[in-house]
C-alpha atoms as a PDB file:
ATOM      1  CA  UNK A   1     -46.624  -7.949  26.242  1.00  0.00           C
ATOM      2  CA  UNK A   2     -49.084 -10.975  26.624  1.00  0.00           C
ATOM      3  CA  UNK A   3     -50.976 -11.451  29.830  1.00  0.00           C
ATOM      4  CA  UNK A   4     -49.381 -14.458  30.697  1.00  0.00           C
ATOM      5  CA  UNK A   5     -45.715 -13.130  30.392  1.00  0.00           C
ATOM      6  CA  UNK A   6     -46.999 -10.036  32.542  1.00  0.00           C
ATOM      7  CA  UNK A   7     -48.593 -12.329  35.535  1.00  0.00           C
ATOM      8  CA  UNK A   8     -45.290 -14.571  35.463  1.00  0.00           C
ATOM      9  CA  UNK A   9     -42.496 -12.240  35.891  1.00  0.00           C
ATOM     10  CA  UNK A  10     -44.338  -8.725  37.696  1.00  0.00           C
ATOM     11  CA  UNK A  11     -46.088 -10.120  40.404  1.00  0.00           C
ATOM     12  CA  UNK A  12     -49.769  -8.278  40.969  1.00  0.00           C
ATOM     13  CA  UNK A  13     -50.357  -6.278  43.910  1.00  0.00           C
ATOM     14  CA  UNK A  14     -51.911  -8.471  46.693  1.00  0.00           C
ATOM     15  CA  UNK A  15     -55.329  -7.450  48.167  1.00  0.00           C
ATOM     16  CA  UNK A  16     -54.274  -7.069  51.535  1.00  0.00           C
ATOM     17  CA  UNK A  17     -51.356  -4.800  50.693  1.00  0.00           C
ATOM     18  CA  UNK A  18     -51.922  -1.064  50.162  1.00  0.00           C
ATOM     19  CA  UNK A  19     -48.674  -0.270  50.103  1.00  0.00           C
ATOM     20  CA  UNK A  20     -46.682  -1.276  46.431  1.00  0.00           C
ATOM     21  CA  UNK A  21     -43.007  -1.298  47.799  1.00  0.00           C
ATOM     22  CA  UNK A  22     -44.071  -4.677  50.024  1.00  0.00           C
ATOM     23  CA  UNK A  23     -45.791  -5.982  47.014  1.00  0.00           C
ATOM     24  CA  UNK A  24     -42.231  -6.973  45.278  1.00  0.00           C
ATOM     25  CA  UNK A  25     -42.112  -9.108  48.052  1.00  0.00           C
ATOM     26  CA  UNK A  26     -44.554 -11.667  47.455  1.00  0.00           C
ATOM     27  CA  UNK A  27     -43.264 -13.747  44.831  1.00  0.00           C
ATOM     28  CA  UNK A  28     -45.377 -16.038  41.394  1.00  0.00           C
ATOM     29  CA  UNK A  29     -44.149 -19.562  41.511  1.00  0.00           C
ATOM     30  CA  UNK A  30     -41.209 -19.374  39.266  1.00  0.00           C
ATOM     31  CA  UNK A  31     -39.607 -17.001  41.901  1.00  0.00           C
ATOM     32  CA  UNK A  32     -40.230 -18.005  45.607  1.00  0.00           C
ATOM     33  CA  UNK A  33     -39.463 -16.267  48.794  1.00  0.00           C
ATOM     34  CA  UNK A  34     -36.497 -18.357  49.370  1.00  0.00           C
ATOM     35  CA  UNK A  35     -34.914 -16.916  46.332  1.00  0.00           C
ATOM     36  CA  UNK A  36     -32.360 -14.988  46.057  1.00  0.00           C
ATOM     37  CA  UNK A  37     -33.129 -12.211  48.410  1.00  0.00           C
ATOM     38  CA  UNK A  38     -34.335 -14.685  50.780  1.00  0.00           C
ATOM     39  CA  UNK A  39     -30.857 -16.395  50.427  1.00  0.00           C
ATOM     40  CA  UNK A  40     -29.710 -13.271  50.863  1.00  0.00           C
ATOM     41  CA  UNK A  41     -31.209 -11.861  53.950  1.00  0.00           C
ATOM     42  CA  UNK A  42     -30.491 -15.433  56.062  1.00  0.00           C
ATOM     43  CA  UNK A  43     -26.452 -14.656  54.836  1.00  0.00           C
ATOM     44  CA  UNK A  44     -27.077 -11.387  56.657  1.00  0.00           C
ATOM     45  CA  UNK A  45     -28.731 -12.842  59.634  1.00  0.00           C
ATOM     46  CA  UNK A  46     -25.834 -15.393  60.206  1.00  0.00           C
ATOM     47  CA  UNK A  47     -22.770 -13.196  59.046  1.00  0.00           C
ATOM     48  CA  UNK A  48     -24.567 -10.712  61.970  1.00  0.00           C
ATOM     49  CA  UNK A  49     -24.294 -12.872  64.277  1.00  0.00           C
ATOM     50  CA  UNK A  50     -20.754 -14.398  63.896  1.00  0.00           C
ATOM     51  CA  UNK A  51     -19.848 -10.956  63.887  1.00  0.00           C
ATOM     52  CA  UNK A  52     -21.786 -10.049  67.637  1.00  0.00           C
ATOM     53  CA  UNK A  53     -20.464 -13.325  68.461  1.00  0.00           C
ATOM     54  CA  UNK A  54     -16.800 -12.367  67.440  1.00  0.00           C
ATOM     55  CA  UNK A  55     -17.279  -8.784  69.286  1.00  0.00           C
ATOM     56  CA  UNK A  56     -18.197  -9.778  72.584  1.00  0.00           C
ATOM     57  CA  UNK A  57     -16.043  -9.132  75.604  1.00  0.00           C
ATOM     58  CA  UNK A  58     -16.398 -11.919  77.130  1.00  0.00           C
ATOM     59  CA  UNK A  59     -14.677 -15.257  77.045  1.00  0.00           C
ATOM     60  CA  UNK A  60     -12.674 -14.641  73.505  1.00  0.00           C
ATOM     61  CA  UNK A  61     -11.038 -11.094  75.212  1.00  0.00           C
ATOM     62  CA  UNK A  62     -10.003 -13.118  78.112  1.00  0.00           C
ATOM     63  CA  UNK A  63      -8.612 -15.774  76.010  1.00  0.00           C
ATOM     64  CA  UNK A  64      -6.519 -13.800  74.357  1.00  0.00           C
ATOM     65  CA  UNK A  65      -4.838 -12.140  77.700  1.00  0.00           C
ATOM     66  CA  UNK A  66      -4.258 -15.467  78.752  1.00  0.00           C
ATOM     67  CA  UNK A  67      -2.555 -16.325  75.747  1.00  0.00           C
ATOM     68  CA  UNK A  68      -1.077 -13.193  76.100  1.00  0.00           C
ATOM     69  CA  UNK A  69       0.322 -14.073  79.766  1.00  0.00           C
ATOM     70  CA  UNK A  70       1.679 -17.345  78.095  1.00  0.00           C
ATOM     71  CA  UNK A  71       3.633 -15.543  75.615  1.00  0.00           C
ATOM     72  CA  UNK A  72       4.633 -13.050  77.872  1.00  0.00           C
ATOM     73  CA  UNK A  73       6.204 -15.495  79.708  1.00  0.00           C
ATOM     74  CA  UNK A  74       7.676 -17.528  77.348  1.00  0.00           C
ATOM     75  CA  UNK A  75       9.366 -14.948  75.289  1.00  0.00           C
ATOM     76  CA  UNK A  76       9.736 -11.194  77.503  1.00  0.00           C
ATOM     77  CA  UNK A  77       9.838 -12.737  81.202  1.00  0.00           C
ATOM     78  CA  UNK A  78      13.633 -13.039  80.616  1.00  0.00           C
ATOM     79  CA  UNK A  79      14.042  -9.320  80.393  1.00  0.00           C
ATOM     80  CA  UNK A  80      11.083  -8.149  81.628  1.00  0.00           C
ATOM     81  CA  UNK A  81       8.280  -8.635  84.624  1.00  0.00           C
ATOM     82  CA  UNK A  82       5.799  -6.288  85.193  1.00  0.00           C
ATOM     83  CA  UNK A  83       6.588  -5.180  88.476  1.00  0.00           C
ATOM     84  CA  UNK A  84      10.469  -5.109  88.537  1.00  0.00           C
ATOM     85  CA  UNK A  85      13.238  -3.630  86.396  1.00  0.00           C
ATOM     86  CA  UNK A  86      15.758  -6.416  85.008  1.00  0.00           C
ATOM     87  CA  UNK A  87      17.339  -5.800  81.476  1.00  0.00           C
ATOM     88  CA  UNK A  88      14.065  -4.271  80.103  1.00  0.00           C
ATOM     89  CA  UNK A  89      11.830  -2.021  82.057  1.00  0.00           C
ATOM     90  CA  UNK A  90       9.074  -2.919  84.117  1.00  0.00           C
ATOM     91  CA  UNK A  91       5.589  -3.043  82.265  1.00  0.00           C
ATOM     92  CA  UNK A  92       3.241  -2.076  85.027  1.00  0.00           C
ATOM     93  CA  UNK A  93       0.991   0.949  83.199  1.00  0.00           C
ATOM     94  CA  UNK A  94       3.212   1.010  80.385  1.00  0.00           C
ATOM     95  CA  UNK A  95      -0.134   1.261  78.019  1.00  0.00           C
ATOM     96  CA  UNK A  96      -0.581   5.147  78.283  1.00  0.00           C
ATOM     97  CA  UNK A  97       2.867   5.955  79.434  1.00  0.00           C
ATOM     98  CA  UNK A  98       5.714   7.834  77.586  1.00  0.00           C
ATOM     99  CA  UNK A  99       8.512   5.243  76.010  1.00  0.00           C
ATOM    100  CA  UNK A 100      11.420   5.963  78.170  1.00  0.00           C
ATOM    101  CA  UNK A 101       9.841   7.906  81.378  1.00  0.00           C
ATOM    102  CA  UNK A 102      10.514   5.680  84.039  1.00  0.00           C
ATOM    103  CA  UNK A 103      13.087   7.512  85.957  1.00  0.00           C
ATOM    104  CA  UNK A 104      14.670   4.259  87.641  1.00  0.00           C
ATOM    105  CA  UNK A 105      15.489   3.146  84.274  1.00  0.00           C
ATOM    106  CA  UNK A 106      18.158   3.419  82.087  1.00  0.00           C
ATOM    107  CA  UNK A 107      16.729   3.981  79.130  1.00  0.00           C
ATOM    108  CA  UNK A 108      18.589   3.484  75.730  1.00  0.00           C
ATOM    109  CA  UNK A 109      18.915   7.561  74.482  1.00  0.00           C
ATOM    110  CA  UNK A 110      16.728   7.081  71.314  1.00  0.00           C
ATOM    111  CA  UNK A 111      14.095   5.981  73.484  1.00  0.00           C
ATOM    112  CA  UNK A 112      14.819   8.632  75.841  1.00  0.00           C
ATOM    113  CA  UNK A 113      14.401  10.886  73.335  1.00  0.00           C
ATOM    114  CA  UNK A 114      11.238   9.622  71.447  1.00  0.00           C
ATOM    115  CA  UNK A 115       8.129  11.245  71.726  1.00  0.00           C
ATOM    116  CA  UNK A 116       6.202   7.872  71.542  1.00  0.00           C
ATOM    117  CA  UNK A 117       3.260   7.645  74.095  1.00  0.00           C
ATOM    118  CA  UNK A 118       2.533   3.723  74.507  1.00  0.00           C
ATOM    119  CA  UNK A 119      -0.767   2.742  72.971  1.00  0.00           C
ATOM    120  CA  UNK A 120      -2.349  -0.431  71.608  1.00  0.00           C
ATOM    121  CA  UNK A 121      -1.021   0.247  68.486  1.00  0.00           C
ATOM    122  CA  UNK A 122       2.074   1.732  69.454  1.00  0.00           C
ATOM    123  CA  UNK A 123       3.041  -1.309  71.051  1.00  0.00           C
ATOM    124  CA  UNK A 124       1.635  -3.907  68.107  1.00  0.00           C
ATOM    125  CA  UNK A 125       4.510  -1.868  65.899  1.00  0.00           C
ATOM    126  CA  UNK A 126       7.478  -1.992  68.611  1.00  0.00           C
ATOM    127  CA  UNK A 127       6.749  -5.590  69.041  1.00  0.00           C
ATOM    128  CA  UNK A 128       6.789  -6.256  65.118  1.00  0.00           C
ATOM    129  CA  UNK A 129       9.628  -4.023  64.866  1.00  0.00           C
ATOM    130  CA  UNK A 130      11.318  -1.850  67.608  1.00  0.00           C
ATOM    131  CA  UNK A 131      14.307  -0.528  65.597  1.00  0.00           C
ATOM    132  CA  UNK A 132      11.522   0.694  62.025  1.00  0.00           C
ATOM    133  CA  UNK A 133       9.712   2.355  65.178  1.00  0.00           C
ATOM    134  CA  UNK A 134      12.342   4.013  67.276  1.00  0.00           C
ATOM    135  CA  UNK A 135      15.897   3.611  65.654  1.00  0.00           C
ATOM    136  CA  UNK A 136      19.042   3.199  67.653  1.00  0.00           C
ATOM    137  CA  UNK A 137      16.804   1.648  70.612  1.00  0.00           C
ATOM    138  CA  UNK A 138      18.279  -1.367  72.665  1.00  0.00           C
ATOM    139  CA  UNK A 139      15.567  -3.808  72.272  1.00  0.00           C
ATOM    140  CA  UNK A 140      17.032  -6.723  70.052  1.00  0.00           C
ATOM    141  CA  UNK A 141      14.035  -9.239  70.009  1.00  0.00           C
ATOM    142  CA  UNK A 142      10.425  -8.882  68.427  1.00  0.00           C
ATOM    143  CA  UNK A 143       7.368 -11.425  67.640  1.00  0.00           C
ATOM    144  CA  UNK A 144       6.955 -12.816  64.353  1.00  0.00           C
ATOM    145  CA  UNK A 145       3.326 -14.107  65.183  1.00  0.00           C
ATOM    146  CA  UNK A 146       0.611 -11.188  64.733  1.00  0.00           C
ATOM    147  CA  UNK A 147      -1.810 -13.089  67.301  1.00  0.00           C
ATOM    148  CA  UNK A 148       1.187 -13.460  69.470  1.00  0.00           C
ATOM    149  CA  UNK A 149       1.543  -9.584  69.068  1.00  0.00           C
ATOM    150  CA  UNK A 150      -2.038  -8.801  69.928  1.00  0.00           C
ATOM    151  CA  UNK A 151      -2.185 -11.140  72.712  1.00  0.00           C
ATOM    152  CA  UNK A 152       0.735 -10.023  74.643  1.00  0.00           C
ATOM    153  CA  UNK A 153      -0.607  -6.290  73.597  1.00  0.00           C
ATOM    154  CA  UNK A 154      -4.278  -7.132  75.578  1.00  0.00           C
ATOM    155  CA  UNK A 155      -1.950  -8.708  78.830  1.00  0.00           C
ATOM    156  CA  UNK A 156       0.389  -5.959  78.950  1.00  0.00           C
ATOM    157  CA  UNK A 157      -3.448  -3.811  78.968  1.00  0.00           C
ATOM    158  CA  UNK A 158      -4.328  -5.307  81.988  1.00  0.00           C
ATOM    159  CA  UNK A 159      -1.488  -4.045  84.011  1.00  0.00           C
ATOM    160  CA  UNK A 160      -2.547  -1.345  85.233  1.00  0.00           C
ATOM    161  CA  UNK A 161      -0.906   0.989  87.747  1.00  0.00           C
ATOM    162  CA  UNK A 162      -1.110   0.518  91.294  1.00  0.00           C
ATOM    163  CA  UNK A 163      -1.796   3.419  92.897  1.00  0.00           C
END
């Protein structure tokens, strides 16, 4: 291997580093620091912070309860409220309740019967499907729209129990 090829492409330790694993990072001129891996690492840099950006409670969470209060009322207000029985039950606390336990509500007997405790994702599945997830129940309506879904799931989280 000639001395030129062997200064071009395997960069020589540099004086002031003792240590060889940071020597790969200083670069000859054919290969810079805004290379690949430095393309690489500013990727990183943004893609971590869209993500922290996409994770924070803040004003995206209540965004989507609003959204979710909208579609609440556009498309379960009819049979529903959260404080009052009508043809559906009342969704007060229904996140961590039992499908079918209110007592002053007559329940159809399949969800009587089911075992279902009502979760985040227990609801995202009723509301995409009610009769794949508890057949013979008395629910004929669900949402098409997975946002719609998740949005009316993160309302229907903030209706908690009065107590």
């Amino acid at each position: 291997m000639s001395a030129f090829y062997s200064r071009m492409y395997r960069p020589a330790l540099p004086a002031t580093s003792p240590n060889p694993a940071l020597a790969t990072l200083t670069r000859g001129p054919a290969q810079r620091r805004t290379g690949i891996a430095g393309t690489a690492r500013v990727a990183a840099v943004a893609m971590t912070v869209a993500l922290l950006a996409a994770c924070t409670p803040g004003t995206t969470a209540a965004q989507s309860v609003e959204r979710g209060r909208a579609v609440y009322q556009a498309h379960c207000a009819s049979c529903h409220s959260p404080d009052v029985h009508g043809d559906g039950p009342a969704h007060r606390g229904v996140v961590g309740r039992r499908a079918g336990a209110l007592a002053d509500f007559d329940y159809s007997p399949a969800l009587r019967r089911s075992k279902i405790l009502w979760t985040r994702a227990t609801l995202k599945a009723w509301l995409t499907d009610p009769e794949a997830l508890i057949p013979g129940q008395g629910m004929d309506y669900m949402l098409e729209d997975e946002r719609e879904r998740e949005d009316v799931v993160a309302y229907l989280a903030t209706l908690k129990r009065m107590r």
